[in-house]
N, C-alpha and C. Protein backbone atom coordinates (compact mmCIF):
# COMPACT_ATOMS: atom_id res chain seq x y z
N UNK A 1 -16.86 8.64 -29.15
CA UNK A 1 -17.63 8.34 -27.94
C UNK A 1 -16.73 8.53 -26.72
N UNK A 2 -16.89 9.04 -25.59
CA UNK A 2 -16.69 9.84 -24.78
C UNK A 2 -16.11 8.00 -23.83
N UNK A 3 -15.77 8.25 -23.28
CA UNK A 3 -15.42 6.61 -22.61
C UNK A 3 -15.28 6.76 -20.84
N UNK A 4 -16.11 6.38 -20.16
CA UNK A 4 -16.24 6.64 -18.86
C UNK A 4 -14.65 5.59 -18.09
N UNK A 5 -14.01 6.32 -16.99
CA UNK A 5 -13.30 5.79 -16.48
C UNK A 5 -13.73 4.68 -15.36
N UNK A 6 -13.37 3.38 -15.36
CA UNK A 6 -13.50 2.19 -14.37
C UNK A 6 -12.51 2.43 -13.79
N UNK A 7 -12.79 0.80 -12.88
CA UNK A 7 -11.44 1.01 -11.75
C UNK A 7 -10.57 0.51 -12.13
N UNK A 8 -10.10 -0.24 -12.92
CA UNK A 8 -9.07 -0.37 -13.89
C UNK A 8 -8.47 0.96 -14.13
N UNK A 9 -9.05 1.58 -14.73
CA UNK A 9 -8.08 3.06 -15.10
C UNK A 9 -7.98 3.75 -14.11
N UNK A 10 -8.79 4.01 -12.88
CA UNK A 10 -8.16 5.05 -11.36
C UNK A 10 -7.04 3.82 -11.25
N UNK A 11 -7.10 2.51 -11.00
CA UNK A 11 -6.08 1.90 -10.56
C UNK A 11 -4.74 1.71 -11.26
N UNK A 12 -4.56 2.02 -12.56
CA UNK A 12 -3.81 2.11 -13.65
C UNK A 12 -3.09 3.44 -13.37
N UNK A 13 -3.86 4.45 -13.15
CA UNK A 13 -3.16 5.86 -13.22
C UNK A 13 -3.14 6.29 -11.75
N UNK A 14 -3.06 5.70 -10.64
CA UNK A 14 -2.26 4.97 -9.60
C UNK A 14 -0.85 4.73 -9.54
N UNK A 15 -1.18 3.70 -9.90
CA UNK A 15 0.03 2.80 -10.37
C UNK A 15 1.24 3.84 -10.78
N UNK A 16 0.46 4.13 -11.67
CA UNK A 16 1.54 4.93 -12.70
C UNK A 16 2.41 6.40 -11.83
N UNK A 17 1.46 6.79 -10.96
CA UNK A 17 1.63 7.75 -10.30
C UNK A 17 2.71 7.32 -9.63
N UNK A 18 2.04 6.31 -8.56
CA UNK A 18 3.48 5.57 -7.78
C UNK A 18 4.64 5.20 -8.19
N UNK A 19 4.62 5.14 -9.09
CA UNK A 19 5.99 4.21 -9.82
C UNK A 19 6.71 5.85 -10.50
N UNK A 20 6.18 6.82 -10.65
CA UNK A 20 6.66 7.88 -11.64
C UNK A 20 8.11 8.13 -11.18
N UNK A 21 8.36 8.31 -9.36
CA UNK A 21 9.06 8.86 -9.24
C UNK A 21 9.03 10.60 -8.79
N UNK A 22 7.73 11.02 -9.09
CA UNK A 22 7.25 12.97 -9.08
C UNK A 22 6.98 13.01 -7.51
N UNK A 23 6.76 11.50 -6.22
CA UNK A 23 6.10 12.30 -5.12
C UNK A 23 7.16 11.56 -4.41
N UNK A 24 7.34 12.01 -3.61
CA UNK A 24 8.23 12.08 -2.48
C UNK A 24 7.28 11.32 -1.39
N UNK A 25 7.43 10.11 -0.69
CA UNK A 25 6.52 9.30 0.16
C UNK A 25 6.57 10.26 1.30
N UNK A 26 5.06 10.21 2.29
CA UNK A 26 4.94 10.67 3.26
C UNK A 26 4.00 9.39 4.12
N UNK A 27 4.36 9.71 5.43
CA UNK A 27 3.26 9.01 5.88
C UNK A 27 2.69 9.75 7.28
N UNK A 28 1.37 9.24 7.71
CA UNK A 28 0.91 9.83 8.59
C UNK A 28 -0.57 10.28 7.99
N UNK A 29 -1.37 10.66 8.55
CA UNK A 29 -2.58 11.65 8.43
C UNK A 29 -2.25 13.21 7.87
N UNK A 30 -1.22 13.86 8.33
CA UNK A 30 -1.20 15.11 7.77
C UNK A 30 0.02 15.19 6.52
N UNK A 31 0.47 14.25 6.21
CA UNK A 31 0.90 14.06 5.22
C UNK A 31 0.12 13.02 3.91
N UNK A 32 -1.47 12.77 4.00
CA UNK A 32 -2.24 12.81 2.97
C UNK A 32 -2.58 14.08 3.01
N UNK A 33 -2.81 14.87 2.97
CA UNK A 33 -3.08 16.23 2.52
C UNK A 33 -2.20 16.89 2.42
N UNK A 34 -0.77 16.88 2.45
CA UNK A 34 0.42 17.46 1.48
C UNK A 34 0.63 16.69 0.37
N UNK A 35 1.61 18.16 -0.82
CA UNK A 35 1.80 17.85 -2.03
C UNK A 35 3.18 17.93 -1.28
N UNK A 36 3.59 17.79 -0.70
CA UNK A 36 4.98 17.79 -0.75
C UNK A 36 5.68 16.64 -0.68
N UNK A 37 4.86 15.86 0.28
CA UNK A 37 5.12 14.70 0.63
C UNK A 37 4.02 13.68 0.97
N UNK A 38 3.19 13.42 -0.22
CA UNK A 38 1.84 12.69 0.45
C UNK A 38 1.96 11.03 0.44
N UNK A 39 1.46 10.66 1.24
CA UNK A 39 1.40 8.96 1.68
C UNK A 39 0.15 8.93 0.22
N UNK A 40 0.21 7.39 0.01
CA UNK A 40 -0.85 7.08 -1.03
C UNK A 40 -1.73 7.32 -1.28
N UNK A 41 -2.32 7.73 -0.41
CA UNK A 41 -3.87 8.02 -0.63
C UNK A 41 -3.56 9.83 -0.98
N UNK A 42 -2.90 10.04 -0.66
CA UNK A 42 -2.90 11.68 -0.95
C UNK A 42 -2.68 11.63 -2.49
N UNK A 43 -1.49 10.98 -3.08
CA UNK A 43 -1.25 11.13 -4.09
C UNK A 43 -2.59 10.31 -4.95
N UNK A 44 -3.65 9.53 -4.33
CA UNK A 44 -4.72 9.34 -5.09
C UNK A 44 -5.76 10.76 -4.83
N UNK A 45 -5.65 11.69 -3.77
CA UNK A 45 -6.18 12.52 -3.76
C UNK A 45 -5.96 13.30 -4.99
N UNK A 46 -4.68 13.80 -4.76
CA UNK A 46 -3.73 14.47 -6.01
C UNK A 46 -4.15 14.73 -7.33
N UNK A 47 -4.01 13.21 -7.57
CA UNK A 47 -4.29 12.72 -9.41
C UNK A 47 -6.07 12.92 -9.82
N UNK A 48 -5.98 12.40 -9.20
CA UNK A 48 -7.92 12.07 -9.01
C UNK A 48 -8.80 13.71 -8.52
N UNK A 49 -7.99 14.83 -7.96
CA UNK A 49 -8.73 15.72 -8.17
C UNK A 49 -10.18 16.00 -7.21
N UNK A 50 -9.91 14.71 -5.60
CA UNK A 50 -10.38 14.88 -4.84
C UNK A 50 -10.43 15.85 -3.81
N UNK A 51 -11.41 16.42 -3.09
CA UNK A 51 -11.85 17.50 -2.51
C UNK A 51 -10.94 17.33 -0.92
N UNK A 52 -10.88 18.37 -0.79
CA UNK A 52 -10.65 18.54 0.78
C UNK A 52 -11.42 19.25 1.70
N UNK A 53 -11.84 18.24 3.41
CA UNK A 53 -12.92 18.95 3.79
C UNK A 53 -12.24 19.23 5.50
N UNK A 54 -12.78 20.04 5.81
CA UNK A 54 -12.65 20.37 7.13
C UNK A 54 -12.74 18.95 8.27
N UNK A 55 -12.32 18.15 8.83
CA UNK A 55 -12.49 17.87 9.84
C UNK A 55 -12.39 17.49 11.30
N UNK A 56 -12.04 19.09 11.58
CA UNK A 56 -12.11 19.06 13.14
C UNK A 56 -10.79 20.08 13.42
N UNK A 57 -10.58 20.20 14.74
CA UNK A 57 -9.62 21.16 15.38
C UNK A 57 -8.24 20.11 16.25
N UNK A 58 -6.93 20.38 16.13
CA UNK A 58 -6.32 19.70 17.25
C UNK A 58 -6.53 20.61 18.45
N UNK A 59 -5.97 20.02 19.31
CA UNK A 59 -5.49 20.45 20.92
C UNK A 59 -5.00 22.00 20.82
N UNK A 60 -3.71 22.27 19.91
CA UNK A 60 -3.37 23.72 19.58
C UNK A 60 -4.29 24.22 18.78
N UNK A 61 -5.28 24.37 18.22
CA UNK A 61 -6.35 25.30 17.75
C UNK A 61 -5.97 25.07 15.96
N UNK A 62 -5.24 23.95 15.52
CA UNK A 62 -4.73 23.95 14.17
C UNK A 62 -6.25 22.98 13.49
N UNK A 63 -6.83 23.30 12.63
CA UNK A 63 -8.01 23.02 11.42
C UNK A 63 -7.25 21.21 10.66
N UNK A 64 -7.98 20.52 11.08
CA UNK A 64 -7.40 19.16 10.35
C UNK A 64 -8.36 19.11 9.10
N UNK A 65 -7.73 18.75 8.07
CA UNK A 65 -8.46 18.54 6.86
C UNK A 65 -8.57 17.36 6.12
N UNK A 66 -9.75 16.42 6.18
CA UNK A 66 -9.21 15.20 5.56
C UNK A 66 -9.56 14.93 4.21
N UNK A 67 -10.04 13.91 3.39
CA UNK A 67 -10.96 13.43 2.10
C UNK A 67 -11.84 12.61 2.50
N UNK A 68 -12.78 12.28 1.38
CA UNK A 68 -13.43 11.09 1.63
C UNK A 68 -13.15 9.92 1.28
N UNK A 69 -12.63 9.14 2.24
CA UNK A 69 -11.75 8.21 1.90
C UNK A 69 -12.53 6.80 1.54
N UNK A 70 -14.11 6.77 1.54
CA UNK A 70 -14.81 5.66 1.31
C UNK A 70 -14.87 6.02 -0.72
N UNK A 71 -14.75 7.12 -0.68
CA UNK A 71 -14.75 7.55 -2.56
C UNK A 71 -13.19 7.30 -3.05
N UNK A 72 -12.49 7.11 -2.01
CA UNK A 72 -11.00 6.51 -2.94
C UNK A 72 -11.10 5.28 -2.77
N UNK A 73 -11.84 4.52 -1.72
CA UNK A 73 -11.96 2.58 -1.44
C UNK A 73 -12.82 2.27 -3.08
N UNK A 74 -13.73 3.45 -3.42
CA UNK A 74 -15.05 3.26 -4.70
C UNK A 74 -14.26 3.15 -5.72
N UNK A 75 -13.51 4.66 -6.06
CA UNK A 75 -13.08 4.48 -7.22
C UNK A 75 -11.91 3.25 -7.63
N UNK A 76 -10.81 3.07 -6.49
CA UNK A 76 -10.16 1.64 -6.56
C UNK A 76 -10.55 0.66 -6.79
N UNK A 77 -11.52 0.44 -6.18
CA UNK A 77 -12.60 -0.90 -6.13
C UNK A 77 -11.81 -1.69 -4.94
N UNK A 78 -11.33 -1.11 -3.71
CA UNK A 78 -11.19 -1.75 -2.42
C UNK A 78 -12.02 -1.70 -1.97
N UNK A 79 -12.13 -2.71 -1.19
CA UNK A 79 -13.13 -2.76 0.54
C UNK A 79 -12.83 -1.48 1.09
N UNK A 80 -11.73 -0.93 1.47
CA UNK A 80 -11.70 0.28 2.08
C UNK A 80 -10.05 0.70 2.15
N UNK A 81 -10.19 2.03 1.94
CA UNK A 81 -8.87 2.64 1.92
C UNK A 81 -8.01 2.70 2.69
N UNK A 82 -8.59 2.27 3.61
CA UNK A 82 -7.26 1.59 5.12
C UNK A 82 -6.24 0.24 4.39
N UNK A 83 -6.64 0.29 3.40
CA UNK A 83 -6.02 -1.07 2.63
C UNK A 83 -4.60 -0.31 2.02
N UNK A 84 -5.22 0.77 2.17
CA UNK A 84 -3.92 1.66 0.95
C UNK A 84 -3.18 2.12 2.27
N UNK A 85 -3.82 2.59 3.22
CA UNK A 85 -3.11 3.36 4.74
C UNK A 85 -2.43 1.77 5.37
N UNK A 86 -2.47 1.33 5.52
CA UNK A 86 -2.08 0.17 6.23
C UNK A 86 -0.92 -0.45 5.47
N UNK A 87 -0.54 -0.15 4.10
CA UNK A 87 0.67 -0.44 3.35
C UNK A 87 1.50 0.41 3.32
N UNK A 88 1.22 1.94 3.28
CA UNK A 88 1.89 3.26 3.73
C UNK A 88 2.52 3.17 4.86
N UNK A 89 1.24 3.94 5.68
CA UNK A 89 1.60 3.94 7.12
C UNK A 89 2.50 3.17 7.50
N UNK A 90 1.33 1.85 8.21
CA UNK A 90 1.76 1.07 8.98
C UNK A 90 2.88 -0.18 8.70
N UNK A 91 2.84 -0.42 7.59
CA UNK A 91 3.72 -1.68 7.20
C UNK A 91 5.00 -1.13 6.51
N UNK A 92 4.55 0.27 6.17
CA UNK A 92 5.73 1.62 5.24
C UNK A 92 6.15 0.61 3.87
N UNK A 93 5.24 0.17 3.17
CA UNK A 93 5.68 -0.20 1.83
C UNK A 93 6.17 0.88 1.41
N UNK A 94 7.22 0.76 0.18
CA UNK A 94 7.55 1.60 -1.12
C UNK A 94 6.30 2.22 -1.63
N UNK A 95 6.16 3.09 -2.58
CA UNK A 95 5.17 3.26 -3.36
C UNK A 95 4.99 2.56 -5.01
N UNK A 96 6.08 1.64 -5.26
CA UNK A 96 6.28 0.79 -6.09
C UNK A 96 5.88 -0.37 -5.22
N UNK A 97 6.29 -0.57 -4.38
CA UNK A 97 5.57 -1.94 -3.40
C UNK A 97 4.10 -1.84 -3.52
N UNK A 98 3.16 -0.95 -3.33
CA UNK A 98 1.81 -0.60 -2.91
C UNK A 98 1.81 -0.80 -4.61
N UNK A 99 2.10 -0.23 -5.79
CA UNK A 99 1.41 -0.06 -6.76
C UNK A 99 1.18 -1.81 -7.39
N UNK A 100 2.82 -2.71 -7.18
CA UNK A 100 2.43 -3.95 -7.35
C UNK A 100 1.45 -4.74 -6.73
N UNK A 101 1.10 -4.51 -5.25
CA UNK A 101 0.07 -4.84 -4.91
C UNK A 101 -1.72 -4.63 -5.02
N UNK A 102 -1.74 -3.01 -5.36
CA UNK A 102 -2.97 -2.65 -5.81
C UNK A 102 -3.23 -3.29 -7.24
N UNK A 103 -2.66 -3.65 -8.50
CA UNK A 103 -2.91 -4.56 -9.62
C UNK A 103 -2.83 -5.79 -9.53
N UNK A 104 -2.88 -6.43 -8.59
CA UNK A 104 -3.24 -7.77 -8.07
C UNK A 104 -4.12 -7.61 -6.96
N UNK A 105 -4.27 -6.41 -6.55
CA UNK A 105 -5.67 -6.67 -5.51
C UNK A 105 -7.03 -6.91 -6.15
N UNK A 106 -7.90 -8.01 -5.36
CA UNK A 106 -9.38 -8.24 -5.62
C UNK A 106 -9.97 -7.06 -5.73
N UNK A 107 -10.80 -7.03 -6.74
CA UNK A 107 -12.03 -6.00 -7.16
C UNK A 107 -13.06 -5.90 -6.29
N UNK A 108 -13.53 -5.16 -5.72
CA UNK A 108 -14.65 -4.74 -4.90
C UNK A 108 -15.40 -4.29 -6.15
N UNK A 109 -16.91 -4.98 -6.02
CA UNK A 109 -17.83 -3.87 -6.97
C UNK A 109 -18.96 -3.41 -6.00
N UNK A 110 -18.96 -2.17 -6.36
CA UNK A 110 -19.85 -1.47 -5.33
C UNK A 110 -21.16 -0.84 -5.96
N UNK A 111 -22.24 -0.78 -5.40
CA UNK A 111 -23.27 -0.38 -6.44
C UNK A 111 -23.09 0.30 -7.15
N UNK A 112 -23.91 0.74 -7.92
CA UNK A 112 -24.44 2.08 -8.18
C UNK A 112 -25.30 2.95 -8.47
């Protein structure tokens, strides 16, 4: 039987991601959409095999590309993925810091 993934397992293989050691931390907006150096949510982009979409132009004529970042708050089971940007970014956790915290974060269940 075929076994559908919960948020236990996106949050598990997370975790695992963060802690591996394979990504090099980035932070910022245009460093979720690098593999070179992606902030958390990129590397949940990464693993997870999420899409990238056009949105919008800067000032120099450069194409910004973001995700949908309410489908990485879903599959986590956060309130919202500013939860994951706000430990990156702004507070610059580790990515071992963020992964201990996402397996003790409260479950959001969201319809379906």
């Amino acid at each position: 039987m075929l076994k559908v993934k919960d948020v236990y397992d996106y949050r598990r293989e997370l975790c695992e991601a963060l802690r591996s050691g394979k990504y090099t931390q980035g932070y910022g907006h245009a460093s979720t959409i690098s593999e070179d150096a992606p902030c958390a949510i990129g590397v949940a982009r990464i693993i997870f095999g999420l899409q990238l979409y056009p949105a919008g132009v800067t000032l120099a004529g450069d194409e910004v590309m973001s995700i949908d970042y309410h489908e990485v708050a879903r599959l986590l089971g956060l309130y919202s993925a500013e939860d994951l940007w706000s430990k990156n970014d702004a507070l610059m956790w580790s990515f071992p810091a963020i992964a201990d915290w996402l397996e003790k974060a409260p479950v959001i269940e969201y319809a379906k």
